[in-house]
Protein backbone atom coordinates (compact mmCIF):
# COMPACT_ATOMS: atom_id res chain seq x y z
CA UNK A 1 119.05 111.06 84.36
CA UNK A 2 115.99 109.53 85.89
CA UNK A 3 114.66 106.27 83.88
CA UNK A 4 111.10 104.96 83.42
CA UNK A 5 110.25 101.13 83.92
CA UNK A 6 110.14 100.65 80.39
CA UNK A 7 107.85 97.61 80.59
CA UNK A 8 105.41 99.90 80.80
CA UNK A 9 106.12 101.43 77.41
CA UNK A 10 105.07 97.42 76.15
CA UNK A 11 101.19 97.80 77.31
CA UNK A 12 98.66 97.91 75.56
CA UNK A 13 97.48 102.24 74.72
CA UNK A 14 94.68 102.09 77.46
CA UNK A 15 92.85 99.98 79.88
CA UNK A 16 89.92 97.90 78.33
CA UNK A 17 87.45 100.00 80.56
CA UNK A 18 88.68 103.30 79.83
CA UNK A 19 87.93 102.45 76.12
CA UNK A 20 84.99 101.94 76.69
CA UNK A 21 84.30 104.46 78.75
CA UNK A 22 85.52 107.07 76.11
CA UNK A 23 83.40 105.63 73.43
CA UNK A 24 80.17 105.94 75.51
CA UNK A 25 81.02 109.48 76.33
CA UNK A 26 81.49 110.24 72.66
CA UNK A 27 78.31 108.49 72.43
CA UNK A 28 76.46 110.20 75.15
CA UNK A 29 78.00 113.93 73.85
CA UNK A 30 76.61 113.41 70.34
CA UNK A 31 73.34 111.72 71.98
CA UNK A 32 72.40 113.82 75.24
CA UNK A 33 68.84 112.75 74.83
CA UNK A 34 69.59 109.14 74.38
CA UNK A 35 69.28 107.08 77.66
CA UNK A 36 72.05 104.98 78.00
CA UNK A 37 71.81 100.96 79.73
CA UNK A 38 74.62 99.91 80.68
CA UNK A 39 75.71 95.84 80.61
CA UNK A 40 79.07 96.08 80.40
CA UNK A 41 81.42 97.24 83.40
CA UNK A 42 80.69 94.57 86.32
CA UNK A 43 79.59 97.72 88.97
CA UNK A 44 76.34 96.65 90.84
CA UNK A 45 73.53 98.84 91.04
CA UNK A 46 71.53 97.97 93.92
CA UNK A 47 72.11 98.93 97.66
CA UNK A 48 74.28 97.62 100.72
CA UNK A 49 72.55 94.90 102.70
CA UNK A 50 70.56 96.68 105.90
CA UNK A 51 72.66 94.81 108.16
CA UNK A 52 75.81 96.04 106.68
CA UNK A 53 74.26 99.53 106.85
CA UNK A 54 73.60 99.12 110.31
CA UNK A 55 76.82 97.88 111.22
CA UNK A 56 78.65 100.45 109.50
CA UNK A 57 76.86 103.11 111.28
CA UNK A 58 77.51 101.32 114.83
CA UNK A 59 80.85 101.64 113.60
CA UNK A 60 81.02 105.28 112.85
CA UNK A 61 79.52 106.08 116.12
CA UNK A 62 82.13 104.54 118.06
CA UNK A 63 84.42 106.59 116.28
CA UNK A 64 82.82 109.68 117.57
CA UNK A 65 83.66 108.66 121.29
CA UNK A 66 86.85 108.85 122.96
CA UNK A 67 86.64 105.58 124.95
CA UNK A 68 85.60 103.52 121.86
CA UNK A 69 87.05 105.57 119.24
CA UNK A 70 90.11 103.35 116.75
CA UNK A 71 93.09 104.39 115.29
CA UNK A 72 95.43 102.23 113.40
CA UNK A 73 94.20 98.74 113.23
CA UNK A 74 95.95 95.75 111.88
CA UNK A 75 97.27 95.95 108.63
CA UNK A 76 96.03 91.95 108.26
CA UNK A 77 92.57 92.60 109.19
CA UNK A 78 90.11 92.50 112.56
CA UNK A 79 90.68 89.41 114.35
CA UNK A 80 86.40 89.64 114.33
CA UNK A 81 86.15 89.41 110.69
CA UNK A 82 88.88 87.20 110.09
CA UNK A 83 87.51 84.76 112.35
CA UNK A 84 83.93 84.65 110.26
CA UNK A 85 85.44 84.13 107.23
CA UNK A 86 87.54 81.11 108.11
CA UNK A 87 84.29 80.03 110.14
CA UNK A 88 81.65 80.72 107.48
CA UNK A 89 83.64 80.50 103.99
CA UNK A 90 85.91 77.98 104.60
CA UNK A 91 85.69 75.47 107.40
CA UNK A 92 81.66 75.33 107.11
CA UNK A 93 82.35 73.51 103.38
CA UNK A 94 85.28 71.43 104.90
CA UNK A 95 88.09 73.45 104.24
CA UNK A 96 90.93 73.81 106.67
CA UNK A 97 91.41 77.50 106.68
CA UNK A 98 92.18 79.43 109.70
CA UNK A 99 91.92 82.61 110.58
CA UNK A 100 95.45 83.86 110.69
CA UNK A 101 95.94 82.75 107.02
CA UNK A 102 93.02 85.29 105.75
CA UNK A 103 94.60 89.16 104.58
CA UNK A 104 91.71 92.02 104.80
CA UNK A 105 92.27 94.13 101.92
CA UNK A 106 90.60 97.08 99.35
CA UNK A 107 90.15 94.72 96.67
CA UNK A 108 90.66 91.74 95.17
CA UNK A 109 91.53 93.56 92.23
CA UNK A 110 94.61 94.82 94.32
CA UNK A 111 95.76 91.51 95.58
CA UNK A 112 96.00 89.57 92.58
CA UNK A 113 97.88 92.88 90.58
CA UNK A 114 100.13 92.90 93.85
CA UNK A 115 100.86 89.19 94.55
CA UNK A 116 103.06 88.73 91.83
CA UNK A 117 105.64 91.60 93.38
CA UNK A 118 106.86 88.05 95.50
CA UNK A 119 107.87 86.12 92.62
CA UNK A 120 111.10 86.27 90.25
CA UNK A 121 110.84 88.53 87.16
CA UNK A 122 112.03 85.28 85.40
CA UNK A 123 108.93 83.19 86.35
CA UNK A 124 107.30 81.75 83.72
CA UNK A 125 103.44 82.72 83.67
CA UNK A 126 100.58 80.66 82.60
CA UNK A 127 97.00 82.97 82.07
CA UNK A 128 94.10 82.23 80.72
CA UNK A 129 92.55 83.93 77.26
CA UNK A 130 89.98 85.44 77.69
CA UNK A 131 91.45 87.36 80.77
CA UNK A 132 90.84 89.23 83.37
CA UNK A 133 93.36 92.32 81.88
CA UNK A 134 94.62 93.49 85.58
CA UNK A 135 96.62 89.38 85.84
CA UNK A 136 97.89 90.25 82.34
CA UNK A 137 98.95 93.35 82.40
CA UNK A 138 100.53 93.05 85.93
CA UNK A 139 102.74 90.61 84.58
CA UNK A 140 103.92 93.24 81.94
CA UNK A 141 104.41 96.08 84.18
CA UNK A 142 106.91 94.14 86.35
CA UNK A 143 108.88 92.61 83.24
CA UNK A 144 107.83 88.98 82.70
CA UNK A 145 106.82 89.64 78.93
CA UNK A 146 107.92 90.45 75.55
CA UNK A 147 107.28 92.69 73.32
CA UNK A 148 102.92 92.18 72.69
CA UNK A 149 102.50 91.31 69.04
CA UNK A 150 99.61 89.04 66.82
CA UNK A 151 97.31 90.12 69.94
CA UNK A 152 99.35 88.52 72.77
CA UNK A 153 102.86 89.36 74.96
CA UNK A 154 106.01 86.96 73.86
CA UNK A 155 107.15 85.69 76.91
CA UNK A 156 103.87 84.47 78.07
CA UNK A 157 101.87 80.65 78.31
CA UNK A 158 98.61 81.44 76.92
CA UNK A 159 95.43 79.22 78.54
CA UNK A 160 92.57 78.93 75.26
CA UNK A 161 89.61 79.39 76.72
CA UNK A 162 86.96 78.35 73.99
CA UNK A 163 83.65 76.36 73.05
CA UNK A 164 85.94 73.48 72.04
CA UNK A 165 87.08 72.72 75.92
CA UNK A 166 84.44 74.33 77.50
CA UNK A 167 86.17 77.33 78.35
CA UNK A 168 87.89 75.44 81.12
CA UNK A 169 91.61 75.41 79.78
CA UNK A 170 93.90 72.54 79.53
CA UNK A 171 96.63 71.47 81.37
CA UNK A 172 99.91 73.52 79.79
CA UNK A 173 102.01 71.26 77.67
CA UNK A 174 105.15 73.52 79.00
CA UNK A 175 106.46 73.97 82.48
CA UNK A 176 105.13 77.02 83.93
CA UNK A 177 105.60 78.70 87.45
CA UNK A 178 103.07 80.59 88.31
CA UNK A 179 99.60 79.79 87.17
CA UNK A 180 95.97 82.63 87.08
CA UNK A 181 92.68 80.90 87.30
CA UNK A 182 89.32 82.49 87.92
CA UNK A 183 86.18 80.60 88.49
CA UNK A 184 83.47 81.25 87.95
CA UNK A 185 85.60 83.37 85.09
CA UNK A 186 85.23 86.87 84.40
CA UNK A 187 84.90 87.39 81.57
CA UNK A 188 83.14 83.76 80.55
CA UNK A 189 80.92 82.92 83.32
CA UNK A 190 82.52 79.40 83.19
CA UNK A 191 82.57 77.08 86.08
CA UNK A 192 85.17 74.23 87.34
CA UNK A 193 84.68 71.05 88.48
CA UNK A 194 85.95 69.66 91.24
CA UNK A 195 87.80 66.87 88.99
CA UNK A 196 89.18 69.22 86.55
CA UNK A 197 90.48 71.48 89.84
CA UNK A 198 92.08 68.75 91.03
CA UNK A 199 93.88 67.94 88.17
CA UNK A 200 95.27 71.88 88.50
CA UNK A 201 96.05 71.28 92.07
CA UNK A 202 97.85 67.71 91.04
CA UNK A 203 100.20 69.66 87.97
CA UNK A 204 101.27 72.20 90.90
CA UNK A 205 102.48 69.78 93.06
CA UNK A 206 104.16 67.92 90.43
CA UNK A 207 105.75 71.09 88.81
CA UNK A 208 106.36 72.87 91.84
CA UNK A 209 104.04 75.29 90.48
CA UNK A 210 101.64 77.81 92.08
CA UNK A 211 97.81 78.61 91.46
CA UNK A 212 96.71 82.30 92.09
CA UNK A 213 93.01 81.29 92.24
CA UNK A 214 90.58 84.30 91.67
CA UNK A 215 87.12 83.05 93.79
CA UNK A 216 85.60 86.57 93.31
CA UNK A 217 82.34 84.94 92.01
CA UNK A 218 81.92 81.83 94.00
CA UNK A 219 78.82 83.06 95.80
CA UNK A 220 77.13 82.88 92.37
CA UNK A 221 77.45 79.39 92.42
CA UNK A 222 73.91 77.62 92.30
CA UNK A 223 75.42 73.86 91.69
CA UNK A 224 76.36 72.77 94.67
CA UNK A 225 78.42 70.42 93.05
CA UNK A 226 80.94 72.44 92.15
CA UNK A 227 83.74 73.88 94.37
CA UNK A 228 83.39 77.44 96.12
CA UNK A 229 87.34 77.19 96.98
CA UNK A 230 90.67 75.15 96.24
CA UNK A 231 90.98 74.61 99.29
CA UNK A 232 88.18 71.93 99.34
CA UNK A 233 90.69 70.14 96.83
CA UNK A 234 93.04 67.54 98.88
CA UNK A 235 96.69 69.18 98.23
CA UNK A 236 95.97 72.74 97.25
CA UNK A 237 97.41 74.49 100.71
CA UNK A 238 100.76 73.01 99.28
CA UNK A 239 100.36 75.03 96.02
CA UNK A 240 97.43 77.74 95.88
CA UNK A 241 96.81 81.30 96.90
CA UNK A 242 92.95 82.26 96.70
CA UNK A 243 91.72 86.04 96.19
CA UNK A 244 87.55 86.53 97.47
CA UNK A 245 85.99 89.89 97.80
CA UNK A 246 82.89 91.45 99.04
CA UNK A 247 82.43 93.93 96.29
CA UNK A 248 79.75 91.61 94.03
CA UNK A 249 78.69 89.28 96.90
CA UNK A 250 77.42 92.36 99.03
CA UNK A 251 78.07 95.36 96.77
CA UNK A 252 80.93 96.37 98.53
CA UNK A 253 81.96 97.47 95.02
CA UNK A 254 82.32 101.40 96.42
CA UNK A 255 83.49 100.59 99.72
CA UNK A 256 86.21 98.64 99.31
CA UNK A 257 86.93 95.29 100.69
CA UNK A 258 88.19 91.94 100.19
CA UNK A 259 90.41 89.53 101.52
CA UNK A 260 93.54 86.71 99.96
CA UNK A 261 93.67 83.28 101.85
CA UNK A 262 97.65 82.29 101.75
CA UNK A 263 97.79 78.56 104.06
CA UNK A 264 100.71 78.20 106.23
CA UNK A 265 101.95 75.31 103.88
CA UNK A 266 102.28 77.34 100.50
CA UNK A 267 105.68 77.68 99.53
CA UNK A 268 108.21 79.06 96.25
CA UNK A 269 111.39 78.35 96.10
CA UNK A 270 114.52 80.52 96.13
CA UNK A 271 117.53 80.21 93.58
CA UNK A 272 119.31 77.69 95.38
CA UNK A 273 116.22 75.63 95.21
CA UNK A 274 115.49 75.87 98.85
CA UNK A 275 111.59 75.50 100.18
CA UNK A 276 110.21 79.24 101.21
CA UNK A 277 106.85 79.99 102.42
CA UNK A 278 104.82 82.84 101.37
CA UNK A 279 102.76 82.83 104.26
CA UNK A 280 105.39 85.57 105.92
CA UNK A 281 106.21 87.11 102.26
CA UNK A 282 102.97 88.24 101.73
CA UNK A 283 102.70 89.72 105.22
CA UNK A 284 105.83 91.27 105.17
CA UNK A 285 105.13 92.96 102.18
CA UNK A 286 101.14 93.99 103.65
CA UNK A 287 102.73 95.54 106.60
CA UNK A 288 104.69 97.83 104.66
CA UNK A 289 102.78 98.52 101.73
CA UNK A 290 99.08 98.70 103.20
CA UNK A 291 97.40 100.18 106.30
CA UNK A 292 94.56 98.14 106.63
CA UNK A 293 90.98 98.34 105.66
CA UNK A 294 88.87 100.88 107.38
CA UNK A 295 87.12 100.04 111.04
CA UNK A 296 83.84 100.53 109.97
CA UNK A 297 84.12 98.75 106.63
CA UNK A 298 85.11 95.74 108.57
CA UNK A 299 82.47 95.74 110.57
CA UNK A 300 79.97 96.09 107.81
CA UNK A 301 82.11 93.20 106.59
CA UNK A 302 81.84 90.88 109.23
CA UNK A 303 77.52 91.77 109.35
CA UNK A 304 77.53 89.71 105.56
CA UNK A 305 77.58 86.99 108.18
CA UNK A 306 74.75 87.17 110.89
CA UNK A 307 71.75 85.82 110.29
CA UNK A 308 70.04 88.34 108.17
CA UNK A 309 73.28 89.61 106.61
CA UNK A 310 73.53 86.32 105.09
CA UNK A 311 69.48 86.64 104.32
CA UNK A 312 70.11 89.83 102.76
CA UNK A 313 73.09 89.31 100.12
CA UNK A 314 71.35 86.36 99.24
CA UNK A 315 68.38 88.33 97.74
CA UNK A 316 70.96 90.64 96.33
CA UNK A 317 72.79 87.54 94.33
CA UNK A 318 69.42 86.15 93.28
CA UNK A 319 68.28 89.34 92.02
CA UNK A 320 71.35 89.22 89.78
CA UNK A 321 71.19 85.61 88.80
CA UNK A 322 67.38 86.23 88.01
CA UNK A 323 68.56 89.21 85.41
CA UNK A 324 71.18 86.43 84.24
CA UNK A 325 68.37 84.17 83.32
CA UNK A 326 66.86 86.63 81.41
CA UNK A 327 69.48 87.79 79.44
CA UNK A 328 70.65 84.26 78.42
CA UNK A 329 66.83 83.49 77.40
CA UNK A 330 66.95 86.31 75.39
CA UNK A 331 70.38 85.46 73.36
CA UNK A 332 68.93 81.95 72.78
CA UNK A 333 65.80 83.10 71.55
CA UNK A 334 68.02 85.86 68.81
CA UNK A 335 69.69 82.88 68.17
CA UNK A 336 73.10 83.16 69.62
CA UNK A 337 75.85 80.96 71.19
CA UNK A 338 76.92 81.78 74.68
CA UNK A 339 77.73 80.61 78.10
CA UNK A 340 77.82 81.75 81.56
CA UNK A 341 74.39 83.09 83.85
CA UNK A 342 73.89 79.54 85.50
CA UNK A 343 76.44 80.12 88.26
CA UNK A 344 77.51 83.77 87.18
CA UNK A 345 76.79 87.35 86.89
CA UNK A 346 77.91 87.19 83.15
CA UNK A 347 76.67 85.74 79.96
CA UNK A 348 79.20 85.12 77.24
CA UNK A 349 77.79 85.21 73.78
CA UNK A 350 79.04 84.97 70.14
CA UNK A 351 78.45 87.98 68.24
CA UNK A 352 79.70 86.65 64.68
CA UNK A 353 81.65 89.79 64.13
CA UNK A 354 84.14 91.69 65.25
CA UNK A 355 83.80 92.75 69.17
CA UNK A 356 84.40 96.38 68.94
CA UNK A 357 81.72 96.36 65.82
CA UNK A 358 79.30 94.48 67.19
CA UNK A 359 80.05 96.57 70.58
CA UNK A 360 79.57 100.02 68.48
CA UNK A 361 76.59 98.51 66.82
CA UNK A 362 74.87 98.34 70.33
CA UNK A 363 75.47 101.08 71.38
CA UNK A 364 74.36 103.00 68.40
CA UNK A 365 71.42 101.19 67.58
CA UNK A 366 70.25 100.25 71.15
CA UNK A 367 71.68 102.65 73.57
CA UNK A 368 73.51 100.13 75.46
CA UNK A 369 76.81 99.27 76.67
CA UNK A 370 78.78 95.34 76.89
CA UNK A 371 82.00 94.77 76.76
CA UNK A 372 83.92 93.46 73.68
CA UNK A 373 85.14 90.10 74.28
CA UNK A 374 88.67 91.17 72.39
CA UNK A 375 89.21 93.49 75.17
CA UNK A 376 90.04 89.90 77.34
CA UNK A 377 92.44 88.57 75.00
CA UNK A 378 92.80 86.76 71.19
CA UNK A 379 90.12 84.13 72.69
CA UNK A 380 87.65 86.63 73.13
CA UNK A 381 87.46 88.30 69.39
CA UNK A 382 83.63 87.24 68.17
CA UNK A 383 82.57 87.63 71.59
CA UNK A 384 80.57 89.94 74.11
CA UNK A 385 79.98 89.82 77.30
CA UNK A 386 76.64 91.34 79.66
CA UNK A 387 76.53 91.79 82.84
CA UNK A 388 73.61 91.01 84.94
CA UNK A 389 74.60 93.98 87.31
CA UNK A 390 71.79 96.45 86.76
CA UNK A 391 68.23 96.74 87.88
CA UNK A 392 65.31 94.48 86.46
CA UNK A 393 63.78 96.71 84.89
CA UNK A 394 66.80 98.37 82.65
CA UNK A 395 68.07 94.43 81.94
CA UNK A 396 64.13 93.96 80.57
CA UNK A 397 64.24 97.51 78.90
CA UNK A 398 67.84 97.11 77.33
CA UNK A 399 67.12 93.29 76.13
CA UNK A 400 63.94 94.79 74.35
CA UNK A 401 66.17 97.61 72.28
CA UNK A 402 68.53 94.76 71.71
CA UNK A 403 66.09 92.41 69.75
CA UNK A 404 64.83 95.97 67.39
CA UNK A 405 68.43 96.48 67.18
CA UNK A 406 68.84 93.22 65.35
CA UNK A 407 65.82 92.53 63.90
């Protein structure tokens, strides 16, 4: 008799997203004259960058010719891109990444649900609430979790996220193994300091701990103060994997690409306490569970880069910030608590209700669409969040049926 992974039996009945997309189409079925805006899922809206187009079609065309034409590549990546990004990402801000640590992949979304295949089903697991669900639900899948009652999985080290600490969590005040931390967050729009990163990078060490640090965001960041990567942080090739992806930086959201920086240095341990590093873990397991990222995509990739590339995403990321600005302006002015939209694509805000009421309550008053903060965790109950990803003149539009809405 053939067995299921029962872990899976412990999640939660659906995927935060696909509630929400099943309560829209409700919506939109009972309402097909109603125009929906939509603030909630973090797709973009607006175009690839001209030089990525160009580059992609480049790209193509050499496929079409027999002396230029590519078949397999390497499952790590294009020595071409993977060369830019240590150049441009990493050693331009003074970190000491090289090119042979950087993994091409589909997503970033992949690499942080995958990662955790390389680590004991007994490690203990520190994430952050709110939560991005995919590091939480990961974790469940391969068995490092109770049973998930009073809105959280037994088993687990739970990070608070809230006003009172900024929504930067504390230290934990138990050993942990493996530690998740986004920033700028998704779902909070948060940001790190360097000082509070290093004081993450210092408990690794001292724990023999490791940091899965999601960077997704970073190219939101408009303080230059604050860090783009760990790795600027003295210690952190020791004890952190990072996770960066194309999809929101250059709207690469629908064609797939990303990449995970693993140093030479970063090590686990195996049950006899001895030092291994991931560095070949990770590419053993790349080799034989992934094919690589598509020629063309990687070339489009590595044109984020040149000159006007870099010109171009720009533009793109302002565009979003700009919408960020206005939807924070407009929270303030209805009178609500929130964070987030200084150095990210999200704003945070405090609904005073429940999530999923004050989430239906949009919807059905205003025709639009954010996402319930108790979708991210226990932390996130009272809470939305927007999105900035959508055109100027639909953030304008929906923030306008949002102040009749609750007027």
């Amino acid at each position: 008799m053939l067995k299921i992974n029962e872990h899976y039996l412990k999640l939660q009945a659906s995927y935060l997203f696909s509630d929400i997309a099943k309560r829209v189409a409700a919506f939109q079925q009972a309402n097909p004259d109603k125009h929906i805006i939509r603030l909630g899922i973090g797709d973009v809206t607006k175009a690839l960058p001209a030089a990525c187009i160009a580059a992609f079609h480049r790209a193509v065309d050499e496929l079409a010719v027999d002396s230029s034409f590519r078949g397999y590549g390497p499952e790590q990546g294009y020595a071409f891109l993977r060369e830019a990004i240590a150049k441009h990402d990493f050693q331009a801000r003074g970190a000491e990444i090289s090119a042979d640590e950087i993994f091409i992949s589909d997503g970033a979304k992949c690499d942080t649900g995958n990662i955790q295949e390389l680590f004991s089903a007994d490690a203990r697991v520190a994430i952050p609430d709110p939560v991005y669900p995919v590091y939480l639900d990961t974790n469940v899948m391969a068995g490092r979790t109770g049973a998930f009652a009073d809105g959280r999985y037994q088993g687990l080290v739970y990070l608070d996220s809230t006003a009172e600490n900024n929504y930067v969590p504390k230290l934990p005040n138990e050993p942990v193994d493996l530690i998740y931390l986004c920033f700028p967050n998704n779902p909070t729009g948060s940001t790190i300091s360097t000082a509070e990163l290093k004081t993450w990078v210092d408990y690794a060490k001292a724990n023999k701990a490791l940091i899965l640090f999601d960077a997704a965001y970073e190219s939101f960041i408009r303080d230059e103060s604050l860090p783009h990567s760990i790795f600027e942080i003295e210690g952190a090739r020791e004890v952190a994997i990072e996770f960066r992806s194309y999809s929101k930086s250059a709207g690469f959201t629908g064609t797939r690409c990303a990449y995970t920086v693993i140093p030479k240095e970063c090590a686990a341990y195996d049950s006899a306490g001895n030092k291994q590093l991931i560095h070949p873990l990770w590419n053993r397991r790349h080799c034989t569970k992934f094919n690589g990222v598509s020629y063309p995509v990687q070339r489009a990739a590595e044109a984020v880069y040149s000159d006007e590339g870099k010109a171009q995403c720009k533009a793109l990321i302002n565009g979003y910030l700009e919408n960020a600005d206005l939807i924070a302006a407009a929270v303030k002015e209805l009178g609500f608590e929130y964070i987030g939209a200084a150095n990210a694509p999200y704003v945070w805000i405090r609904c005073g209700q429940d999530s999923w009421e004050f989430f239906d309550l949009l919807l059905n008053k205003a025709g639009v669409v954010c996402t319930p903060g108790a979708g991210f965790g226990r932390c996130g109950q009272g809470y939305i969040r927007l999105s900035a990803f959508n055109s100027r003149e639909n953030v304008v539009r929906a923030l306008e049926r949002i102040k009749a809405a609750l007027a």
